[in-house]
C-alpha atoms as a PDB file:
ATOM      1  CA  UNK A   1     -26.382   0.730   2.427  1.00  0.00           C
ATOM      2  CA  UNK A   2     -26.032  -2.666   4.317  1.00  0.00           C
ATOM      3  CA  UNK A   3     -28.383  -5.275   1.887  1.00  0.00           C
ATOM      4  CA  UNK A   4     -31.297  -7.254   3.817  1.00  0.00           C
ATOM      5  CA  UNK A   5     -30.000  -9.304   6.391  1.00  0.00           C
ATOM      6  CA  UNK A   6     -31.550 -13.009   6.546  1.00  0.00           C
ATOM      7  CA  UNK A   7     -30.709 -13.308  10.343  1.00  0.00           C
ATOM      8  CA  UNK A   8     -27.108 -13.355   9.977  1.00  0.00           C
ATOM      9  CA  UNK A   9     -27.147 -15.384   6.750  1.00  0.00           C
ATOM     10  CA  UNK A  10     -25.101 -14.511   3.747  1.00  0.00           C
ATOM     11  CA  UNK A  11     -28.090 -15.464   1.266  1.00  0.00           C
ATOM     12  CA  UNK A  12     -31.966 -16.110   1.665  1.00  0.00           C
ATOM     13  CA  UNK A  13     -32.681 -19.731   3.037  1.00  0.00           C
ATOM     14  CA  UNK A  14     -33.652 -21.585  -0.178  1.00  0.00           C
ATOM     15  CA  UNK A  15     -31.129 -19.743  -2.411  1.00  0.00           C
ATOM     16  CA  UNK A  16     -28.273 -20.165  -1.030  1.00  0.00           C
ATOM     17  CA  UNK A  17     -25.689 -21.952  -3.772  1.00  0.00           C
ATOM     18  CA  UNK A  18     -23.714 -24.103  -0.647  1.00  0.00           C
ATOM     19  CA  UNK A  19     -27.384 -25.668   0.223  1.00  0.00           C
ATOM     20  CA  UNK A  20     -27.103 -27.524  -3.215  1.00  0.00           C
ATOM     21  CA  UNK A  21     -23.121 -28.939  -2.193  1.00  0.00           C
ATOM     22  CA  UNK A  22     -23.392 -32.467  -1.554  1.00  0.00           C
ATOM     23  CA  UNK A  23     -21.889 -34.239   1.350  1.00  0.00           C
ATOM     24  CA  UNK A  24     -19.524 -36.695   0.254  1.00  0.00           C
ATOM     25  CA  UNK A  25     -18.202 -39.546   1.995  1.00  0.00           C
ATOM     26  CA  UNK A  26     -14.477 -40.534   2.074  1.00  0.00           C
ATOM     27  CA  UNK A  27     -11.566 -38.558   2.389  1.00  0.00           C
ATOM     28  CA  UNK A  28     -11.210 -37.239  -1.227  1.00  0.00           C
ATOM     29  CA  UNK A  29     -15.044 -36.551  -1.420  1.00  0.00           C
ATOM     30  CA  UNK A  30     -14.701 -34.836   1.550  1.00  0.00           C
ATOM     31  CA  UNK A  31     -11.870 -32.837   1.369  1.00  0.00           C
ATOM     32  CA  UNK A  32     -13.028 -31.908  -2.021  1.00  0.00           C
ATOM     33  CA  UNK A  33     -16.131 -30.374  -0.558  1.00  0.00           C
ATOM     34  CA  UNK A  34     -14.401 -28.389   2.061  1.00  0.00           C
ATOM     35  CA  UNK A  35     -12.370 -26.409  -1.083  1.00  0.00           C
ATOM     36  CA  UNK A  36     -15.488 -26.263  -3.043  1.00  0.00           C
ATOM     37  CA  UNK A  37     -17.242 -24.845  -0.124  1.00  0.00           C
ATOM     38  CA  UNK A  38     -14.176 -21.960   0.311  1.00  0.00           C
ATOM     39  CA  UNK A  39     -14.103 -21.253  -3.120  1.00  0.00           C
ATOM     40  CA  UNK A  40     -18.071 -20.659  -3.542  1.00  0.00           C
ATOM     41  CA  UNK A  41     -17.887 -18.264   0.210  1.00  0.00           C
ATOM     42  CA  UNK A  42     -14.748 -16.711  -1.339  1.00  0.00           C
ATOM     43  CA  UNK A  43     -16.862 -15.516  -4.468  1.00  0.00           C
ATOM     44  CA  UNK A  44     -20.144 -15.088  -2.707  1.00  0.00           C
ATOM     45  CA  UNK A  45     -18.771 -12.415  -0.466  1.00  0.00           C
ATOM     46  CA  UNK A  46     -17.059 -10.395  -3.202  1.00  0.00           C
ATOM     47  CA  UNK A  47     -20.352 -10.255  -5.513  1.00  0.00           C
ATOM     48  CA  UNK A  48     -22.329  -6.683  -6.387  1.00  0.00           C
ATOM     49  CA  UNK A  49     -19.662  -4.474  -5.337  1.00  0.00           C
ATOM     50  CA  UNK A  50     -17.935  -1.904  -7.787  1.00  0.00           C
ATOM     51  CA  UNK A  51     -14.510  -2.129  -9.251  1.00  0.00           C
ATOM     52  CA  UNK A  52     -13.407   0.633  -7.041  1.00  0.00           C
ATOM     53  CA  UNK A  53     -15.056  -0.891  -3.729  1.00  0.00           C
ATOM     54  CA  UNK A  54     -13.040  -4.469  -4.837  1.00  0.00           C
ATOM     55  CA  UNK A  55     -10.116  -2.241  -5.214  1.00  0.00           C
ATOM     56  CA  UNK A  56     -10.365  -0.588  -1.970  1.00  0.00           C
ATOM     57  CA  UNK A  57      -7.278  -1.554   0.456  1.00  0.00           C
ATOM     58  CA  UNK A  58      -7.124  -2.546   4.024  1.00  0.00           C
ATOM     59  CA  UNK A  59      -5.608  -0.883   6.791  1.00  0.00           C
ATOM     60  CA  UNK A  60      -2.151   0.998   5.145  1.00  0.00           C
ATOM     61  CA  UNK A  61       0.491  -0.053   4.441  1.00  0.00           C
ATOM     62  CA  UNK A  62      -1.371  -2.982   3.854  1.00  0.00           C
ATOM     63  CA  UNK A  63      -1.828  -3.643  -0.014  1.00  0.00           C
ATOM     64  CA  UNK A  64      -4.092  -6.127   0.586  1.00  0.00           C
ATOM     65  CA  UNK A  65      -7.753  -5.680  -1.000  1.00  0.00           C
ATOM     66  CA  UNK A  66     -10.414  -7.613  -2.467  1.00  0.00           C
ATOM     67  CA  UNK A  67      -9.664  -7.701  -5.711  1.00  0.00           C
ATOM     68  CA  UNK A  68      -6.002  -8.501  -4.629  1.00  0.00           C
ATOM     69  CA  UNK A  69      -7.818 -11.630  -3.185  1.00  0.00           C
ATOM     70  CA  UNK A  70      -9.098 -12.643  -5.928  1.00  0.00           C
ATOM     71  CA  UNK A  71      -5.589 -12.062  -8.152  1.00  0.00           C
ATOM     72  CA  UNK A  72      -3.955 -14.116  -5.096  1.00  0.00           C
ATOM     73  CA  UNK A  73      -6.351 -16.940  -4.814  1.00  0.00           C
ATOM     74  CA  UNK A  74      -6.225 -17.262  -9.058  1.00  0.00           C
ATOM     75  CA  UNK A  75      -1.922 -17.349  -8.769  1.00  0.00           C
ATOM     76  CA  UNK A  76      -2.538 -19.899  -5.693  1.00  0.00           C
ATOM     77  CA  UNK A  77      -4.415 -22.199  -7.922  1.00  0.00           C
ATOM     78  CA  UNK A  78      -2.281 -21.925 -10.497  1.00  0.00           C
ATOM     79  CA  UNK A  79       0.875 -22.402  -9.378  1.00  0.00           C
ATOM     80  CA  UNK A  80      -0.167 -25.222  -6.670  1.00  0.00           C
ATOM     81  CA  UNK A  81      -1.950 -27.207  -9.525  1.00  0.00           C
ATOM     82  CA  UNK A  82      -0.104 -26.155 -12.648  1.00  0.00           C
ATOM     83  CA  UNK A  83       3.253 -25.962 -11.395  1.00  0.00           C
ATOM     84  CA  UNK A  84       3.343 -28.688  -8.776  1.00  0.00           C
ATOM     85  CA  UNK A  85       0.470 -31.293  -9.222  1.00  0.00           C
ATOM     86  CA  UNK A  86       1.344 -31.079 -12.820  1.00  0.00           C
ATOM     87  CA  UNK A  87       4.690 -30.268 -13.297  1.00  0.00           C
ATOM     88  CA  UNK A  88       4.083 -28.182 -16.197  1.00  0.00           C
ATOM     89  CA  UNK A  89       7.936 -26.543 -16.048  1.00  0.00           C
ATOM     90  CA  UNK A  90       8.425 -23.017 -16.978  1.00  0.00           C
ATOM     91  CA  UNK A  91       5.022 -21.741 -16.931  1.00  0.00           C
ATOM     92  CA  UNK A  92       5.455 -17.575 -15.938  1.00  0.00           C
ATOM     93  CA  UNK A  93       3.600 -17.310 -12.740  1.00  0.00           C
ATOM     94  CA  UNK A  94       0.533 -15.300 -12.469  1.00  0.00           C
ATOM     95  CA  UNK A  95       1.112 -11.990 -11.106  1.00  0.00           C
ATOM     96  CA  UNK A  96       4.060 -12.245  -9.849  1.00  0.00           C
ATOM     97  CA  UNK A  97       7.567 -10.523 -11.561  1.00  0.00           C
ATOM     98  CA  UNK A  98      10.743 -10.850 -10.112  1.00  0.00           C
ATOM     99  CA  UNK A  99      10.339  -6.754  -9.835  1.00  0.00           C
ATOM    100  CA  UNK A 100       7.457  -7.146  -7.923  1.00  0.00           C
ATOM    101  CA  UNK A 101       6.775 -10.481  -5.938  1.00  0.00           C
ATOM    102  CA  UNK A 102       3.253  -8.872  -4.661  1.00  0.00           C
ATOM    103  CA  UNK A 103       2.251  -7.908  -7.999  1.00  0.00           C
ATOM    104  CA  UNK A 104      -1.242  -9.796  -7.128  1.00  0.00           C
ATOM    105  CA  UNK A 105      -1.849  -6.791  -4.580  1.00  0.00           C
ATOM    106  CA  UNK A 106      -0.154  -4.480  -5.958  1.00  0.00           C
ATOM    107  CA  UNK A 107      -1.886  -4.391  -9.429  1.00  0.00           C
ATOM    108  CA  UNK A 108      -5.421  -4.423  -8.082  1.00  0.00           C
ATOM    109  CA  UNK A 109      -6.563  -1.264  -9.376  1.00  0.00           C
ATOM    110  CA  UNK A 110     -10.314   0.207  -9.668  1.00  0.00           C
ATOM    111  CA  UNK A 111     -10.434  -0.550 -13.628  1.00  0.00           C
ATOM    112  CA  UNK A 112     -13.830  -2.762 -14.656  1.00  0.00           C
ATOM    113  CA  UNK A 113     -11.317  -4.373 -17.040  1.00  0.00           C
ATOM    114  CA  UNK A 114      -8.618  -5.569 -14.372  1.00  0.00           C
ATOM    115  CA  UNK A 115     -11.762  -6.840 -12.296  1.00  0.00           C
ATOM    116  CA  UNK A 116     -12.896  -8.657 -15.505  1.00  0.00           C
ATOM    117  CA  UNK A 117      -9.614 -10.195 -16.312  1.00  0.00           C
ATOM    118  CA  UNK A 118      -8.976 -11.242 -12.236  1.00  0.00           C
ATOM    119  CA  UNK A 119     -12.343 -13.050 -12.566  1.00  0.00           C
ATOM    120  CA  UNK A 120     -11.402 -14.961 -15.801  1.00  0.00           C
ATOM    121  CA  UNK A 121      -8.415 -16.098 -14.800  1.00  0.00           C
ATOM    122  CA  UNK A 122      -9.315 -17.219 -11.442  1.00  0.00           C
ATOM    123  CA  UNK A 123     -12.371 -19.571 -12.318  1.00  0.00           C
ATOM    124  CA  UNK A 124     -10.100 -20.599 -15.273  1.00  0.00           C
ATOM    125  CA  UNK A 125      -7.823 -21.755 -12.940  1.00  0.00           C
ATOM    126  CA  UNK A 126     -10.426 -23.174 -10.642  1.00  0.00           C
ATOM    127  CA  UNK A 127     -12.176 -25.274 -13.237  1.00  0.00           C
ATOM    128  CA  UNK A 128      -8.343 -26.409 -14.756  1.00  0.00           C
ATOM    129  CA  UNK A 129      -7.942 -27.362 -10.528  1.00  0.00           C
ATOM    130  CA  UNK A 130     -11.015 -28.917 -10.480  1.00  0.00           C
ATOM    131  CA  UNK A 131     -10.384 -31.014 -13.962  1.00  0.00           C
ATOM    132  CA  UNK A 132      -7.194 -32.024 -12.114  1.00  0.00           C
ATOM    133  CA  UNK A 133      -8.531 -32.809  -8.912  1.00  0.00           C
ATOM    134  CA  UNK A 134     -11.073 -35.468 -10.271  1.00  0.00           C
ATOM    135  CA  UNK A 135      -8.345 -37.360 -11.498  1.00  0.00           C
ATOM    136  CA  UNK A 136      -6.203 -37.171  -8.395  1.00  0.00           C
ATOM    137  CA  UNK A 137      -4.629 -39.553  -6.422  1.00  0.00           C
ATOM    138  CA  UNK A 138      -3.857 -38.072  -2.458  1.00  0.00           C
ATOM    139  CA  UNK A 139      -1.435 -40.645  -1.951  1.00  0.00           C
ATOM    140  CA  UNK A 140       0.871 -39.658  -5.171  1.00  0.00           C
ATOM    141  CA  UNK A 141       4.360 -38.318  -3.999  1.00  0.00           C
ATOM    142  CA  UNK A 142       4.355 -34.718  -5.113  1.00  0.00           C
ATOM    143  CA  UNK A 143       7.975 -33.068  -5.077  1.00  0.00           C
ATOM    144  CA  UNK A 144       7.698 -29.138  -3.496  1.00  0.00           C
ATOM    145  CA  UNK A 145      11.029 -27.762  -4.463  1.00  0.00           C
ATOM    146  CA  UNK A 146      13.164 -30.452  -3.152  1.00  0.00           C
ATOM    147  CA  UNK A 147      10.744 -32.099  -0.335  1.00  0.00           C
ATOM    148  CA  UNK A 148       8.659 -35.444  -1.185  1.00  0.00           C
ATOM    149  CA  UNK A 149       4.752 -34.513  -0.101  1.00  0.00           C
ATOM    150  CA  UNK A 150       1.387 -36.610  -0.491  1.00  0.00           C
ATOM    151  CA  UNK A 151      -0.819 -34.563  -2.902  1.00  0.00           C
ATOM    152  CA  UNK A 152      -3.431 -34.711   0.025  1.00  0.00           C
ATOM    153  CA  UNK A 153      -1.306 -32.328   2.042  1.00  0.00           C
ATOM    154  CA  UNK A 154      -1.189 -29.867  -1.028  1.00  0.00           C
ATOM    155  CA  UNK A 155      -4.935 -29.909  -0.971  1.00  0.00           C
ATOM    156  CA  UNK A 156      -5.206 -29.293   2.664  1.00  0.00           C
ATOM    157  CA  UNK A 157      -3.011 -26.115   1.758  1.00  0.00           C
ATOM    158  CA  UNK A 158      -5.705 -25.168  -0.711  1.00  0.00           C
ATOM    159  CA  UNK A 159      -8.241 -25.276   1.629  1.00  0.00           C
ATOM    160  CA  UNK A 160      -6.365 -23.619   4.316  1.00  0.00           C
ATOM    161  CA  UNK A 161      -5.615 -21.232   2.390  1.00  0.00           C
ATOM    162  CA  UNK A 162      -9.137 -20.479   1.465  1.00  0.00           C
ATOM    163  CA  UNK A 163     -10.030 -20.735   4.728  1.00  0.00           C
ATOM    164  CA  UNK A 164      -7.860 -18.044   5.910  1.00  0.00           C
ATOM    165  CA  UNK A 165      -8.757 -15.589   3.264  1.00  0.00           C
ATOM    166  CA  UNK A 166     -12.330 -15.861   3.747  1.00  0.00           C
ATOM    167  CA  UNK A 167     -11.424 -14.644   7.257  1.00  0.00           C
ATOM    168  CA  UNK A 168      -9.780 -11.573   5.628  1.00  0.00           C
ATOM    169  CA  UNK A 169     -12.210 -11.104   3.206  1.00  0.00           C
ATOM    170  CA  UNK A 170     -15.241 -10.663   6.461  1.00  0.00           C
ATOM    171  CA  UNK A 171     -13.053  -7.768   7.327  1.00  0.00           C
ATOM    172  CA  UNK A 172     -12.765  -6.141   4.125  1.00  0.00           C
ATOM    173  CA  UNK A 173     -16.445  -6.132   2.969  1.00  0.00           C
ATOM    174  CA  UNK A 174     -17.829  -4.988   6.441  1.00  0.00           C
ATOM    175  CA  UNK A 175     -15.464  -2.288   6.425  1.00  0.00           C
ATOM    176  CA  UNK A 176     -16.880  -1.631   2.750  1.00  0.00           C
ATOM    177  CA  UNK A 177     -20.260  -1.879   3.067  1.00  0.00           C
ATOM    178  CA  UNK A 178     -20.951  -3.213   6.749  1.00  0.00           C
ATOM    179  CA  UNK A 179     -22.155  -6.143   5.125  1.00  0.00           C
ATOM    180  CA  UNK A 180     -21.674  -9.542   7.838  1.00  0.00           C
ATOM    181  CA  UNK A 181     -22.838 -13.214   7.910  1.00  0.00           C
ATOM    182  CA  UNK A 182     -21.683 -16.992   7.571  1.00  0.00           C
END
């Protein structure tokens, strides 16, 4: 059963949570917004569906699912703020083993627990990011495994990122429920 449909729109005018984001001005305001923005659509579009519907994959072989999304996006944080921003050195990455890279995808299973524990971990990690991103500086000299960066082009990753797994996430929950919208 596809839920109402407000023309198109994800939520009812007047409730949507992105209505309350304000615009910022300058660059880190407004970069800042744009992952904000990605993070809330990401975790909009996944809400009131079942363990087994945020476990349900793609197209085969494709291993990709929601709930693999949400596994991904929590490692992405983490190792992009943790590891790099930070340099906190020999933190174990989140799931990922050297037996299975794609552990993010791969252990997605239909399990209320597993869904629990992806959701925990990723808004940890999202509120640690955030923590870190208020004290940022874009211009700081971030070292990527042996290449100088700005920390402004590891935040454009993050929101490019986002960005293009929103896209996949459309796909995945009209194919689940033929919900669409912004």
């Amino acid at each position: 059963m596809v839920p109402k449909n407000f023309n198109g729109m994800w939520a009812e005018p007047g409730s949507d949570p992105r209505e309350a984001l304000e615009s910022g001005r300058g660059e880190k305001a407004v970069l800042g917004e744009y992952l904000e923005r990605y993070r809330m659509i990401f975790e909009l579009k996944c809400e009131g569906l079942t363990a087994a519907q945020l476990a349900t994959r793609s197209v085969p072989p494709s291993t990709m699912s929601l709930l693999g999304l949400v596994r991904h996006l929590a490692r992405v944080e983490h190792s992009w703020t943790r590891r790099i921003l930070q340099r906190q050195v020999g933190l174990p990455r989140l799931y990922r083993t050297e037996e299975d890279p794609d552990l993010d995808f791969n252990g997605a299973v239909a399990d209320d627990g597993a869904v629990a524990e992806a959701w925990a971990t990723r808004r940890g990690e999202v509120d640690h990011a955030r923590a870190c991103y208020a004290d940022l500086n874009l211009d700081a000299i971030v070292d990527v495994d042996g290449d100088e960066t700005e920390a402004r082009d590891i935040v454009v990753h993050l929101i490019e990122e986002y960005a293009r797994h929103v896209g996949h996430v459309d796909l995945l929950r009209e194919c689940i429920d033929g919900r669409t919208g912004q």
